[in-house]
PDB file of N, CA and C in Angstrom:
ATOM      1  N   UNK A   1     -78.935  43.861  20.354  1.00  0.00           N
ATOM      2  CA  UNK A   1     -78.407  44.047  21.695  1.00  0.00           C
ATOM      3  C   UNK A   1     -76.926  44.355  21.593  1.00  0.00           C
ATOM      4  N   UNK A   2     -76.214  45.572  22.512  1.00  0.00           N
ATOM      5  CA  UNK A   2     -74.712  45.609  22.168  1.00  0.00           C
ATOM      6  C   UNK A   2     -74.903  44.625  23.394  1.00  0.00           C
ATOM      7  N   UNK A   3     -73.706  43.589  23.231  1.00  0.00           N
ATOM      8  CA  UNK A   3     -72.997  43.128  23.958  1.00  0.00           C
ATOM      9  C   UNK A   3     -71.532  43.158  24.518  1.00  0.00           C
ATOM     10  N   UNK A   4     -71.122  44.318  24.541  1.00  0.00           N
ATOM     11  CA  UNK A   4     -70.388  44.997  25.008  1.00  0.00           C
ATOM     12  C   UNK A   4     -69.822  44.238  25.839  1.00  0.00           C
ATOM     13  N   UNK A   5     -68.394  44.103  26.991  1.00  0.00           N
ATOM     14  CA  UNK A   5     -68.720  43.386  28.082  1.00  0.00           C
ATOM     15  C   UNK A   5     -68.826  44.543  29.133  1.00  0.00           C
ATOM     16  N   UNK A   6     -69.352  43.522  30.008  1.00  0.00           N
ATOM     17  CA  UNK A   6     -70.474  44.438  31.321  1.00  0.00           C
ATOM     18  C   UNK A   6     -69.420  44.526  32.477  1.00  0.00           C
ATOM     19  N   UNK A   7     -69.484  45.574  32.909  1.00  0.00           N
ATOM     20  CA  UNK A   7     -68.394  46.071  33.935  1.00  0.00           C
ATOM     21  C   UNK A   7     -68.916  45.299  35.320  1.00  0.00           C
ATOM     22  N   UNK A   8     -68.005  45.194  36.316  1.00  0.00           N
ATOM     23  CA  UNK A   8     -68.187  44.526  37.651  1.00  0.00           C
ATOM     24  C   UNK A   8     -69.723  44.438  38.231  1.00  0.00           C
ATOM     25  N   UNK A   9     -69.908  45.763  38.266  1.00  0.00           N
ATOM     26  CA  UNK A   9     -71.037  46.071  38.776  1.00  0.00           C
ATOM     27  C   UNK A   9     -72.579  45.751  38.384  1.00  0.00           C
ATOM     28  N   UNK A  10     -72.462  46.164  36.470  1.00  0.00           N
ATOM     29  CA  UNK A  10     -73.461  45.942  35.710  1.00  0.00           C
ATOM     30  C   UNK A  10     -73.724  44.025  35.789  1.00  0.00           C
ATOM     31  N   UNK A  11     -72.635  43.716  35.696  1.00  0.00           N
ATOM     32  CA  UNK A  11     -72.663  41.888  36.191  1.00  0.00           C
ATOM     33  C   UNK A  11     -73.338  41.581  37.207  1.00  0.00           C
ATOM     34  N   UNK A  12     -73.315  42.415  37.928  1.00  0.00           N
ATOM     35  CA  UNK A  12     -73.451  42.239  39.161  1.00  0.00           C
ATOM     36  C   UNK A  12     -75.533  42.098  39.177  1.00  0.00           C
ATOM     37  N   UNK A  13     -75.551  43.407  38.806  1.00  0.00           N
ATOM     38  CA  UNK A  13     -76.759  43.836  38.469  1.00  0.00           C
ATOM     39  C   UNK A  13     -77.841  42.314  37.433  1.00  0.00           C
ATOM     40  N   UNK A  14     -76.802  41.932  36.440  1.00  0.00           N
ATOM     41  CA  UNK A  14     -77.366  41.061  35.765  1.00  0.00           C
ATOM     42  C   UNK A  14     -77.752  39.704  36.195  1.00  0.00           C
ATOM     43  N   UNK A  15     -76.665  39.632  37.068  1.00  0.00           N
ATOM     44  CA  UNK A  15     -76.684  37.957  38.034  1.00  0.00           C
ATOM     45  C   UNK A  15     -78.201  38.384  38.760  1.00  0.00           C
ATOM     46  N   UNK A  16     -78.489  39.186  39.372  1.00  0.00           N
ATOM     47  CA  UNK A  16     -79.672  39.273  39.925  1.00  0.00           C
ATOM     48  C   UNK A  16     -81.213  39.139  39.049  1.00  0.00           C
ATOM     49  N   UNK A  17     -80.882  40.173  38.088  1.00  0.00           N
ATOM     50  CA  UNK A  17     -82.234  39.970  36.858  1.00  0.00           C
ATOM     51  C   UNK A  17     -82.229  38.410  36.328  1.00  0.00           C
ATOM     52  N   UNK A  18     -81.125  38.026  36.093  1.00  0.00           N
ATOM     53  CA  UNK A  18     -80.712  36.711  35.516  1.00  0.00           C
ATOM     54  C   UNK A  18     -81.316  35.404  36.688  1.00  0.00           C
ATOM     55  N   UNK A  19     -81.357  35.638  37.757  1.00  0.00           N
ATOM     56  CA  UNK A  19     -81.922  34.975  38.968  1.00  0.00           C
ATOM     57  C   UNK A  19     -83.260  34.634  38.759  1.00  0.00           C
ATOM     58  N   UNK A  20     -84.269  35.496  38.646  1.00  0.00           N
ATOM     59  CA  UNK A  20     -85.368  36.501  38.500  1.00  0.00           C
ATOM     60  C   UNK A  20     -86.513  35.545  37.846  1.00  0.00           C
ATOM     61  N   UNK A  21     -87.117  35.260  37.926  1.00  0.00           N
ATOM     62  CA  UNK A  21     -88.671  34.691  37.400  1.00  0.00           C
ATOM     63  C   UNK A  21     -89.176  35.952  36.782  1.00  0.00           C
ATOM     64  N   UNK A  22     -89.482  36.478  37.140  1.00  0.00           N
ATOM     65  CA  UNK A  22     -89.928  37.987  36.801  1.00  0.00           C
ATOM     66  C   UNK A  22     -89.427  39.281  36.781  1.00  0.00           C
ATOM     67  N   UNK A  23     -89.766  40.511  35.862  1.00  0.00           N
ATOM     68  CA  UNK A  23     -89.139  41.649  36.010  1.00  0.00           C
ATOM     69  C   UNK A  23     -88.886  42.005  37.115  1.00  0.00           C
ATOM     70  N   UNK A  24     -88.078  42.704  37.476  1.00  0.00           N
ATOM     71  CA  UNK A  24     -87.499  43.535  38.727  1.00  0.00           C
ATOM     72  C   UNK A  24     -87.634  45.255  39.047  1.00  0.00           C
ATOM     73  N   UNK A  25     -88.230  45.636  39.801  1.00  0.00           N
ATOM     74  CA  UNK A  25     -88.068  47.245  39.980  1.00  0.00           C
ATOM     75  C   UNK A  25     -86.816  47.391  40.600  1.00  0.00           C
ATOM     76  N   UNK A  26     -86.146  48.695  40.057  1.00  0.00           N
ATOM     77  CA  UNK A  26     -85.042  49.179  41.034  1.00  0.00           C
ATOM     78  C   UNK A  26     -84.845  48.868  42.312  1.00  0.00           C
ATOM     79  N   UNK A  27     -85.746  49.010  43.133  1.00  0.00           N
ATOM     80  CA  UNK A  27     -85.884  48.980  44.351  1.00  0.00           C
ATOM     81  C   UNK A  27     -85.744  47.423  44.870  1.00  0.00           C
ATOM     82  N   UNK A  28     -86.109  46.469  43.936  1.00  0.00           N
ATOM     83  CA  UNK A  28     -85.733  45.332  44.453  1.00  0.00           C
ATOM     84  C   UNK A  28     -84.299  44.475  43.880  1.00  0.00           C
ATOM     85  N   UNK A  29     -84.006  44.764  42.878  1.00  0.00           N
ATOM     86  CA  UNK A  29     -82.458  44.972  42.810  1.00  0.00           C
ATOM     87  C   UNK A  29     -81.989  45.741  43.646  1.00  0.00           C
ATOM     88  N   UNK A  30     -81.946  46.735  44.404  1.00  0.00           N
ATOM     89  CA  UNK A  30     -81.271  47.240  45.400  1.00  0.00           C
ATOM     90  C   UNK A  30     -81.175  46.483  46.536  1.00  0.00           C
ATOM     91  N   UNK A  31     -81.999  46.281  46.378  1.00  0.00           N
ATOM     92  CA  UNK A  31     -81.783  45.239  48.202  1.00  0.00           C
ATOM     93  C   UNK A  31     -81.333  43.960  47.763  1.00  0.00           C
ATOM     94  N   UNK A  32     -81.367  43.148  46.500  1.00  0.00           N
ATOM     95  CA  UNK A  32     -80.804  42.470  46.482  1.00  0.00           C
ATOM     96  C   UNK A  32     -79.093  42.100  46.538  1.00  0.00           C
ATOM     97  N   UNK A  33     -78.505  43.511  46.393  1.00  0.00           N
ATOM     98  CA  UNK A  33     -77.728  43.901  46.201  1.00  0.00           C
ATOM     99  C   UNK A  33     -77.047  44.591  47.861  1.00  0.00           C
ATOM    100  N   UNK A  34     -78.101  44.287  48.809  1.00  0.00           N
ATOM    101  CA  UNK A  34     -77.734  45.353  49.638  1.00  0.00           C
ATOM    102  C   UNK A  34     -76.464  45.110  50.530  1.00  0.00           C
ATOM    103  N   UNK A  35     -75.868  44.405  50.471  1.00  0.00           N
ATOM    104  CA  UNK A  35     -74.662  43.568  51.146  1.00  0.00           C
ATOM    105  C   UNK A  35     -73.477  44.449  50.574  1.00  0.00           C
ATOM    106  N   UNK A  36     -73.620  44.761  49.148  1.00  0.00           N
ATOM    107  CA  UNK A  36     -72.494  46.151  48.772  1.00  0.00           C
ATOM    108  C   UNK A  36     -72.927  47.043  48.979  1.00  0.00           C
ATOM    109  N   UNK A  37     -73.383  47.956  49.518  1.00  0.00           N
ATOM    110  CA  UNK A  37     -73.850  48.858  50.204  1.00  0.00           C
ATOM    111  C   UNK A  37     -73.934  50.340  49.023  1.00  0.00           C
ATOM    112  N   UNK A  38     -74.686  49.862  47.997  1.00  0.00           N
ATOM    113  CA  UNK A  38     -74.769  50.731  47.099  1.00  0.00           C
ATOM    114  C   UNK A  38     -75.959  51.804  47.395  1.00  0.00           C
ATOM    115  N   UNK A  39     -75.665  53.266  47.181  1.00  0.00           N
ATOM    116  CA  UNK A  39     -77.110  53.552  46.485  1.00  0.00           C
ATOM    117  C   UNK A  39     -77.953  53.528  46.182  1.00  0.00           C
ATOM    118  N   UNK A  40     -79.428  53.518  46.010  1.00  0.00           N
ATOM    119  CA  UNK A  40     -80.583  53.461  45.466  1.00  0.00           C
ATOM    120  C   UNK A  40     -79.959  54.170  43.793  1.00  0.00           C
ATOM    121  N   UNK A  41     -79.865  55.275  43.788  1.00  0.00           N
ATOM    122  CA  UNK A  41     -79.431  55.939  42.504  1.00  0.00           C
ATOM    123  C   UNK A  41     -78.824  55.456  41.944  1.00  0.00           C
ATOM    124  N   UNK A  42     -77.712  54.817  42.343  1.00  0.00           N
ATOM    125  CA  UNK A  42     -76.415  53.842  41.595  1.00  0.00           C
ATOM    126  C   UNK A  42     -76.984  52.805  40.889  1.00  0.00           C
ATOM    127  N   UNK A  43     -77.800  52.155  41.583  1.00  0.00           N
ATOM    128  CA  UNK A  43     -78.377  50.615  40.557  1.00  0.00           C
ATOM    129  C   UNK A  43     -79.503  51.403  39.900  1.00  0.00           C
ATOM    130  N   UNK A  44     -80.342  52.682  40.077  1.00  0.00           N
ATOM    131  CA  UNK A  44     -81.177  53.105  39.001  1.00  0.00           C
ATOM    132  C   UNK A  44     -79.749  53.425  37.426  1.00  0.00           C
ATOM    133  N   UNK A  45     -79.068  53.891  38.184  1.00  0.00           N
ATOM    134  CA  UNK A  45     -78.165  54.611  36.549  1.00  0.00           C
ATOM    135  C   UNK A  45     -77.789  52.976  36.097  1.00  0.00           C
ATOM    136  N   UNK A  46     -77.082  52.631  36.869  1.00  0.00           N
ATOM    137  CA  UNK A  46     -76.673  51.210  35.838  1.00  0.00           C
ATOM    138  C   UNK A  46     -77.596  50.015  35.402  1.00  0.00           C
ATOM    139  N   UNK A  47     -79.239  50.589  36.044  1.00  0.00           N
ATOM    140  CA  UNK A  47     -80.494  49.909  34.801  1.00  0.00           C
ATOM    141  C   UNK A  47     -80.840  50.603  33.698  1.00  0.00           C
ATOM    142  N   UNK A  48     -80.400  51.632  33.893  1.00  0.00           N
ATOM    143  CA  UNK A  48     -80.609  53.060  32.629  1.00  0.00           C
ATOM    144  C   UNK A  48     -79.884  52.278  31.959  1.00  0.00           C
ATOM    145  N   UNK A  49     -78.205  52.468  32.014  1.00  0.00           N
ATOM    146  CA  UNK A  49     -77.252  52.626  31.375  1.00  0.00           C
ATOM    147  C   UNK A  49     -77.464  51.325  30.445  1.00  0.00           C
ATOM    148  N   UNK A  50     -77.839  50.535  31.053  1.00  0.00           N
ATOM    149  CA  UNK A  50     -77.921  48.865  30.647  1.00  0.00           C
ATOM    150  C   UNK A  50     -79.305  48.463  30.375  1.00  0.00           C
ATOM    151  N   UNK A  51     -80.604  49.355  29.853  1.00  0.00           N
ATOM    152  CA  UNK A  51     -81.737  49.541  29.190  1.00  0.00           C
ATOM    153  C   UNK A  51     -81.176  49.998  27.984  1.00  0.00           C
ATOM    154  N   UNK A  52     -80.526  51.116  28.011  1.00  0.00           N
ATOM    155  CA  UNK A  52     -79.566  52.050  26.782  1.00  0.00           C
ATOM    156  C   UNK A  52     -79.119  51.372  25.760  1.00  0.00           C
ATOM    157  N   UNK A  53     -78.458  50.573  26.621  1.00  0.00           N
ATOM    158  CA  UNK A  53     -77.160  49.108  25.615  1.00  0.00           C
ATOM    159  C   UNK A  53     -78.142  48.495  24.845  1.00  0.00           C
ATOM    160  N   UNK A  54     -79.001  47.920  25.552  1.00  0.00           N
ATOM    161  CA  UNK A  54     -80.461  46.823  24.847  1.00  0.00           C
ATOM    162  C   UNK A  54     -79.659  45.711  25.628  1.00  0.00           C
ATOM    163  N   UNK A  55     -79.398  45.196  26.716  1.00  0.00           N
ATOM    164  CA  UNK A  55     -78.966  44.337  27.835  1.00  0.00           C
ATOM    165  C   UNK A  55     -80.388  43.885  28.495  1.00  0.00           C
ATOM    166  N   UNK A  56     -80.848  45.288  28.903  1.00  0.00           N
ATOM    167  CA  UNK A  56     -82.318  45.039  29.299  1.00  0.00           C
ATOM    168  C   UNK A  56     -83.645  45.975  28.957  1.00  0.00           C
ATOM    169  N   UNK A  57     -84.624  44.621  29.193  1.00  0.00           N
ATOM    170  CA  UNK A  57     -85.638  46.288  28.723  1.00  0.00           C
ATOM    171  C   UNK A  57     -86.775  46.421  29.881  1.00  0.00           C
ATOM    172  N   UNK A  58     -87.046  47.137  29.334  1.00  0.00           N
ATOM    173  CA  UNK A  58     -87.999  47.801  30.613  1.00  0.00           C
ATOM    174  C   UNK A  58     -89.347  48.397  30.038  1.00  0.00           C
ATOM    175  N   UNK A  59     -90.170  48.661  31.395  1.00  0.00           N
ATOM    176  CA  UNK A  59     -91.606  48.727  31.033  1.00  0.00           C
ATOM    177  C   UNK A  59     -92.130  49.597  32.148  1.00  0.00           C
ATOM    178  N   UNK A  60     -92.891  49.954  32.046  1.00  0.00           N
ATOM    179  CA  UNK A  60     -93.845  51.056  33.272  1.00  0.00           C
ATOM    180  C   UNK A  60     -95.057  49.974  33.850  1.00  0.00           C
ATOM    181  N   UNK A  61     -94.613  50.636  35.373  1.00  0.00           N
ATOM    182  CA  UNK A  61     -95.625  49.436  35.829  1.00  0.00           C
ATOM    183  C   UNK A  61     -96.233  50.689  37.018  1.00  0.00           C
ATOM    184  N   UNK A  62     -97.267  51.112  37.199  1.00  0.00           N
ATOM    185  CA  UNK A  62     -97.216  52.712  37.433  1.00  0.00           C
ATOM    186  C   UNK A  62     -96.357  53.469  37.153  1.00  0.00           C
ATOM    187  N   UNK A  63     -95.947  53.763  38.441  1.00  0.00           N
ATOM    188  CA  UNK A  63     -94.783  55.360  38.822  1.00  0.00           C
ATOM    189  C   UNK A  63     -93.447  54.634  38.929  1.00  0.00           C
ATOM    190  N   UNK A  64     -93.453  52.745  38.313  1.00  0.00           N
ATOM    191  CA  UNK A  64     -91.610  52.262  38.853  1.00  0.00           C
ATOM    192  C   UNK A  64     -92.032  51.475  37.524  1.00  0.00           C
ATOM    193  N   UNK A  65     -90.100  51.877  36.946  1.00  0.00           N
ATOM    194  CA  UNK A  65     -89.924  50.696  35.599  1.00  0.00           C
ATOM    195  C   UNK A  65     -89.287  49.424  36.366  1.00  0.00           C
ATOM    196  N   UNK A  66     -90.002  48.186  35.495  1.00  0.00           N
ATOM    197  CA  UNK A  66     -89.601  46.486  35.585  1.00  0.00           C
ATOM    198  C   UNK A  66     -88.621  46.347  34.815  1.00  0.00           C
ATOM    199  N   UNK A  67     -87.309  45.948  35.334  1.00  0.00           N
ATOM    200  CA  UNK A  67     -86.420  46.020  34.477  1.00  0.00           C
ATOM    201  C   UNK A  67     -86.428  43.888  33.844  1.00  0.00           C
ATOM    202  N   UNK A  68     -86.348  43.704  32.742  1.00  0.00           N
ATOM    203  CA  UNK A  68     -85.801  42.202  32.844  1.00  0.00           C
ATOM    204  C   UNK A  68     -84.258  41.771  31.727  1.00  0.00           C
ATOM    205  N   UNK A  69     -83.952  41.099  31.755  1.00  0.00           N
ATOM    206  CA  UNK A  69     -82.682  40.998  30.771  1.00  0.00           C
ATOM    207  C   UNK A  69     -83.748  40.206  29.128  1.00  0.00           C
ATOM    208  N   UNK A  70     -82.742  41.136  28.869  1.00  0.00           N
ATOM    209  CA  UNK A  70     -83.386  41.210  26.962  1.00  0.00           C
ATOM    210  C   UNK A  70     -82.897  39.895  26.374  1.00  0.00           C
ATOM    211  N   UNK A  71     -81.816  38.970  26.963  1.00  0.00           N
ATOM    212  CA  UNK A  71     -81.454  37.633  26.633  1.00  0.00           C
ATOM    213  C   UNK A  71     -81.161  37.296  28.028  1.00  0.00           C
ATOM    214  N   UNK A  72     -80.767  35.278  27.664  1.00  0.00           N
ATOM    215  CA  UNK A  72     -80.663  34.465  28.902  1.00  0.00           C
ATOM    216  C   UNK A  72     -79.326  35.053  29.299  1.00  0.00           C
ATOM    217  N   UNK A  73     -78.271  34.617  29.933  1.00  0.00           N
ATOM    218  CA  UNK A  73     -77.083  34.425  30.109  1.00  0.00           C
ATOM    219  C   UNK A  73     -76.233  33.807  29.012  1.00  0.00           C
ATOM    220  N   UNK A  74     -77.016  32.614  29.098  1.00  0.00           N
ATOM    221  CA  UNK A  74     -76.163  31.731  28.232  1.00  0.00           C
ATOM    222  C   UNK A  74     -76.255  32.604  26.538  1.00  0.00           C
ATOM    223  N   UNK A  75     -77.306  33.219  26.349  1.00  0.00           N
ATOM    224  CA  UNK A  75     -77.438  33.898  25.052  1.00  0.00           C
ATOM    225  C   UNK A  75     -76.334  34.923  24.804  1.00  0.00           C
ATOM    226  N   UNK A  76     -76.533  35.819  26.368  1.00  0.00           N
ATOM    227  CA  UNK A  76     -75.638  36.771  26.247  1.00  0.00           C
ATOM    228  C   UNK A  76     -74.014  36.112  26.047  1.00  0.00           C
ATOM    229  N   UNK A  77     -73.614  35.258  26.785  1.00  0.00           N
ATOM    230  CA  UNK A  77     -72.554  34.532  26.664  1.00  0.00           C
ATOM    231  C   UNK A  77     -72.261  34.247  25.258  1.00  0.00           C
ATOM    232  N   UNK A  78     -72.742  33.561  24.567  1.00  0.00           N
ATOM    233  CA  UNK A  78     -73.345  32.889  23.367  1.00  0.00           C
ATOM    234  C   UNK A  78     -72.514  34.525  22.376  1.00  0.00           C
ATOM    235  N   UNK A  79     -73.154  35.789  22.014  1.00  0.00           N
ATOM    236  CA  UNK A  79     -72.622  36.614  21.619  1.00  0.00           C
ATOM    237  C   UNK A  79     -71.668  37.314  22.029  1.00  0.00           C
ATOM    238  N   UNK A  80     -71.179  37.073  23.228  1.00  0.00           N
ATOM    239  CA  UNK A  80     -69.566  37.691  23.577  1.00  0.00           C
ATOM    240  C   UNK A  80     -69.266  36.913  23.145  1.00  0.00           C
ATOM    241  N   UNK A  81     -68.962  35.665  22.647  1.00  0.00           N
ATOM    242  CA  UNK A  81     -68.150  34.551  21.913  1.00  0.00           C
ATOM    243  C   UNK A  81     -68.125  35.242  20.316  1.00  0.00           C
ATOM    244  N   UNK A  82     -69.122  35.028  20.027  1.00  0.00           N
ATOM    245  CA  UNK A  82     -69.349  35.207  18.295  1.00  0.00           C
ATOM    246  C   UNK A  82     -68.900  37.191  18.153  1.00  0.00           C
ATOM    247  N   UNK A  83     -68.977  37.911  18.756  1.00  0.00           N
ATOM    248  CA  UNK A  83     -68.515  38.872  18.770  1.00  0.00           C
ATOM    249  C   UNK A  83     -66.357  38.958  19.267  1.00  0.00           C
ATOM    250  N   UNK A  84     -66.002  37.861  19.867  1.00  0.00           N
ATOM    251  CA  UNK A  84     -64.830  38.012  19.878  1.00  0.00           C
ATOM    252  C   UNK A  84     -64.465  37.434  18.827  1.00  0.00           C
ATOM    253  N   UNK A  85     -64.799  35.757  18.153  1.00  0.00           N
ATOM    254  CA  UNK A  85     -64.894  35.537  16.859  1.00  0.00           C
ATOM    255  C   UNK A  85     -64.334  36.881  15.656  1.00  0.00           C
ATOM    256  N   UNK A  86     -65.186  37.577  16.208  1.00  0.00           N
ATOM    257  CA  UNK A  86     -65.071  38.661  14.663  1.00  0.00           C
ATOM    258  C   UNK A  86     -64.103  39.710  14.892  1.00  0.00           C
ATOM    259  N   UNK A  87     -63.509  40.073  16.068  1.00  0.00           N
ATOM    260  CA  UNK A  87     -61.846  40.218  15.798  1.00  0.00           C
ATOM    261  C   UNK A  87     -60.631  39.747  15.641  1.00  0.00           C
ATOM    262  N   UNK A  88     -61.120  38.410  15.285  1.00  0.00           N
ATOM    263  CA  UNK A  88     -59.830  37.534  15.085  1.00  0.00           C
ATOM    264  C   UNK A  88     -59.929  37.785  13.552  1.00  0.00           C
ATOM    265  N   UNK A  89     -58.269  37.845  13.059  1.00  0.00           N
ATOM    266  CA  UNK A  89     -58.143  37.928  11.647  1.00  0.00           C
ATOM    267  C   UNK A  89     -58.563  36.349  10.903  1.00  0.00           C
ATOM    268  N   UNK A  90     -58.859  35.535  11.980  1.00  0.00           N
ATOM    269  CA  UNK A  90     -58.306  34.064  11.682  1.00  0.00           C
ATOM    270  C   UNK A  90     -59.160  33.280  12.285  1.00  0.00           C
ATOM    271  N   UNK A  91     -60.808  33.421  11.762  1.00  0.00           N
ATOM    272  CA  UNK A  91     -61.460  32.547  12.630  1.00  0.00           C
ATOM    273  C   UNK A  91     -61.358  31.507  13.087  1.00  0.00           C
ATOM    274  N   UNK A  92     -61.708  30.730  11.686  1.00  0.00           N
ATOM    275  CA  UNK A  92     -61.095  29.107  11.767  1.00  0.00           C
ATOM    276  C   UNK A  92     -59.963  29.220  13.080  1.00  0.00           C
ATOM    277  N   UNK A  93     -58.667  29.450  13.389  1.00  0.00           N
ATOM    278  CA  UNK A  93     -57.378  29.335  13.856  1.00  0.00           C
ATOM    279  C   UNK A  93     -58.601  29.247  15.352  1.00  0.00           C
ATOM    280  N   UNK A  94     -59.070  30.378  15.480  1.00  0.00           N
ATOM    281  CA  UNK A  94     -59.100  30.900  16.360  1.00  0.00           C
ATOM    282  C   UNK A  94     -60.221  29.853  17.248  1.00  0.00           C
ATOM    283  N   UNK A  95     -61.247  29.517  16.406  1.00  0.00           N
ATOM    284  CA  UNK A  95     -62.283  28.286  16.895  1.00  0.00           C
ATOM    285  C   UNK A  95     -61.569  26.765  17.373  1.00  0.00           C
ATOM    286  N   UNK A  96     -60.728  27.014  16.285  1.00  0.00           N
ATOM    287  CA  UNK A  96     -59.400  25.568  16.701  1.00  0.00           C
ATOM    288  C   UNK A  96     -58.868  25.577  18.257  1.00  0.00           C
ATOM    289  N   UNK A  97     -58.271  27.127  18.056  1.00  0.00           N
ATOM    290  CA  UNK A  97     -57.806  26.907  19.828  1.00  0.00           C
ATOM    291  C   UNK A  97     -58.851  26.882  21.093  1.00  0.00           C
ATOM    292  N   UNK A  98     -60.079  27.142  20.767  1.00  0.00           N
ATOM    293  CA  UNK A  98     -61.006  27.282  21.475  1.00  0.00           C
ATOM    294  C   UNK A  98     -61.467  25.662  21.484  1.00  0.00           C
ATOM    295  N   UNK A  99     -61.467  25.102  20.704  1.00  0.00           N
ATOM    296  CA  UNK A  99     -61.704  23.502  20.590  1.00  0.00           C
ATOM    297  C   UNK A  99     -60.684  22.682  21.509  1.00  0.00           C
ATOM    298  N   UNK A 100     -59.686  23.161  21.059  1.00  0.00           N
ATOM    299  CA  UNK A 100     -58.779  22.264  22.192  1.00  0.00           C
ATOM    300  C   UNK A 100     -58.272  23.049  23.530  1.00  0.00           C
ATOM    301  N   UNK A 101     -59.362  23.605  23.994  1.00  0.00           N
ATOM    302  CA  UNK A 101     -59.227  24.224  25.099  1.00  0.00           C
ATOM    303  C   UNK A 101     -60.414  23.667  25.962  1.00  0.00           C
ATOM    304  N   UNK A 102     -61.523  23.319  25.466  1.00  0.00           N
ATOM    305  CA  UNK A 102     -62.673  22.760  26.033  1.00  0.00           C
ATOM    306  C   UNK A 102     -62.111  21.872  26.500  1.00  0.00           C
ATOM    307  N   UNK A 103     -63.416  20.753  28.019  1.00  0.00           N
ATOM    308  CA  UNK A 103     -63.531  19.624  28.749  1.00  0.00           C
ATOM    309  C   UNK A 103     -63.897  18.682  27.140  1.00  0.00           C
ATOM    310  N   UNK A 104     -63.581  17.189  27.817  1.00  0.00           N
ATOM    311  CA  UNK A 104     -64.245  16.113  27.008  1.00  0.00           C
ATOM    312  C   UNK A 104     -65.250  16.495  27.018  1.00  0.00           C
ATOM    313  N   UNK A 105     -66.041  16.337  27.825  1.00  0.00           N
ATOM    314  CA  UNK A 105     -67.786  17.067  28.288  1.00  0.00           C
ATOM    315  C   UNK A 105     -68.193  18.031  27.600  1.00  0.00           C
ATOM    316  N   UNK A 106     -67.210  19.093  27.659  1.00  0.00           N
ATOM    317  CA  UNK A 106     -67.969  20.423  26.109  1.00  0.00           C
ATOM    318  C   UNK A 106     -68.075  20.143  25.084  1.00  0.00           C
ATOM    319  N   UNK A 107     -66.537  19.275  24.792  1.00  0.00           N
ATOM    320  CA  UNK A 107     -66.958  18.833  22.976  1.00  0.00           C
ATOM    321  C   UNK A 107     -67.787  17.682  22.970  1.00  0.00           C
ATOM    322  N   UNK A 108     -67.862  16.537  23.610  1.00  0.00           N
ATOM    323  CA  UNK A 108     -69.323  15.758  23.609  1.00  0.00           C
ATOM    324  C   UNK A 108     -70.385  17.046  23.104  1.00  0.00           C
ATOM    325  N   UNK A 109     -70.893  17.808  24.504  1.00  0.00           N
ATOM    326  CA  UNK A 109     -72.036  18.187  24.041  1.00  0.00           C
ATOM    327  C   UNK A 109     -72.152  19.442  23.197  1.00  0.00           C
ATOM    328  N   UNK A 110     -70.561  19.990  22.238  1.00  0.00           N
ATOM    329  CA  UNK A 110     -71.440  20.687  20.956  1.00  0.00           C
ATOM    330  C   UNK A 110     -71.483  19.726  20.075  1.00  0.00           C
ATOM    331  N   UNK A 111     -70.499  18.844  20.022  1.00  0.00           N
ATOM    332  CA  UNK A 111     -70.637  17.441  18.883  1.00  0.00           C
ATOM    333  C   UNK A 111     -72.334  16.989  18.569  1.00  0.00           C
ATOM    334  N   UNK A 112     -72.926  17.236  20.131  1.00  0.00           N
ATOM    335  CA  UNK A 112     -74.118  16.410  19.867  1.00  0.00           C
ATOM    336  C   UNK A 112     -75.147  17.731  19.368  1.00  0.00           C
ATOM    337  N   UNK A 113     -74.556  19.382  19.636  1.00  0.00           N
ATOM    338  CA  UNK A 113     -75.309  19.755  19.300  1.00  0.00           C
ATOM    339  C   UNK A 113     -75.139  20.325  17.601  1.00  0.00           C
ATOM    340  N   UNK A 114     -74.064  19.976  17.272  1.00  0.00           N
ATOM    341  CA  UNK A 114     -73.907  20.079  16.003  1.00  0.00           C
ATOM    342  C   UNK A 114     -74.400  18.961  14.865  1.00  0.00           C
ATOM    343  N   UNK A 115     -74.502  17.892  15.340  1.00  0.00           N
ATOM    344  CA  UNK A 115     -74.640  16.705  14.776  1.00  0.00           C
ATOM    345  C   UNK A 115     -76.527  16.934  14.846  1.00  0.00           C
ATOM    346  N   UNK A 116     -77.145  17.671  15.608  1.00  0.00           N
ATOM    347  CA  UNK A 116     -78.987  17.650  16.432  1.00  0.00           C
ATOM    348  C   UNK A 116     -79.159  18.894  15.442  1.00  0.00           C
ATOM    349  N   UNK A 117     -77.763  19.838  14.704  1.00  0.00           N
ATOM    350  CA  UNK A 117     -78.212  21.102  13.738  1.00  0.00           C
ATOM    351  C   UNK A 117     -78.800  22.243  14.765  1.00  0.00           C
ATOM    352  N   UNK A 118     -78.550  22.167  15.557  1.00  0.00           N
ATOM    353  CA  UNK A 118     -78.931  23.512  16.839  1.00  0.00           C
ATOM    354  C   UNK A 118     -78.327  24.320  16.413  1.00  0.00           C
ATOM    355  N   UNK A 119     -79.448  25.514  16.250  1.00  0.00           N
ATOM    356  CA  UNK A 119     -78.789  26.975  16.281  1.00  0.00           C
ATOM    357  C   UNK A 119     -79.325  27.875  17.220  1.00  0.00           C
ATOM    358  N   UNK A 120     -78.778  29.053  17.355  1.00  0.00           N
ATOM    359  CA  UNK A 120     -79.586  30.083  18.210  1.00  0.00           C
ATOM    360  C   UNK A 120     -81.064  30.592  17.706  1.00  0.00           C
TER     361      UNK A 120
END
């Protein structure tokens, strides 16, 4: 999956799939959406564009593709981290400041998930 980060809109798009029990057709992302007063075409290109990436994938369900997200949130989240990770010259440094930037509450619970050996 590129995890690229996702422009206003494509977020936008994702908070909705991300909502979602089930795949979504265009058409119902559009109306979910309908309060910004987008296009029908507009949220088809930015499920293209964001099928393309591997963000989401999609399937034929007759004559309309189901779009769903190819990871959770938290997954996708999960690799914008480990992908900013890898432009730091200085990981270690760089995980440090991220450590003392967290709540008590975050480092409790990676402590517990490091200590439980959780991985992705």
């Amino acid at each position: 999956m590129d995890v690229a980060k996702l422009g206003e809109l494509e977020r936008a798009v994702m908070e909705v799939l991300w909502a979602r029990a089930e795949p979504a057709t265009v058409r119902a992302v559009h109306e979910e959406l309908a309060d910004r007063g987008l296009a029908y075409t507009t949220v088809m290109t930015v499920l293209t564009r964001l099928a393309a990436k591997g963000v989401v994938r999609r399937k034929r369900s007759g004559r309309a593709w189901l779009y769903a997200p190819a990871a959770s949130r938290e997954e996708h989240v999960a690799e914008l981290m480990l992908e900013a990770l890898e432009m730091t010259g200085d990981r270690d440094s760089a995980l440090v400041r991220f450590a003392q930037s967290v709540t008590n509450d975050e480092a409790d619970a990676l402590r517990k998930a490091l200590e439980r050996g959780e991985s992705p």
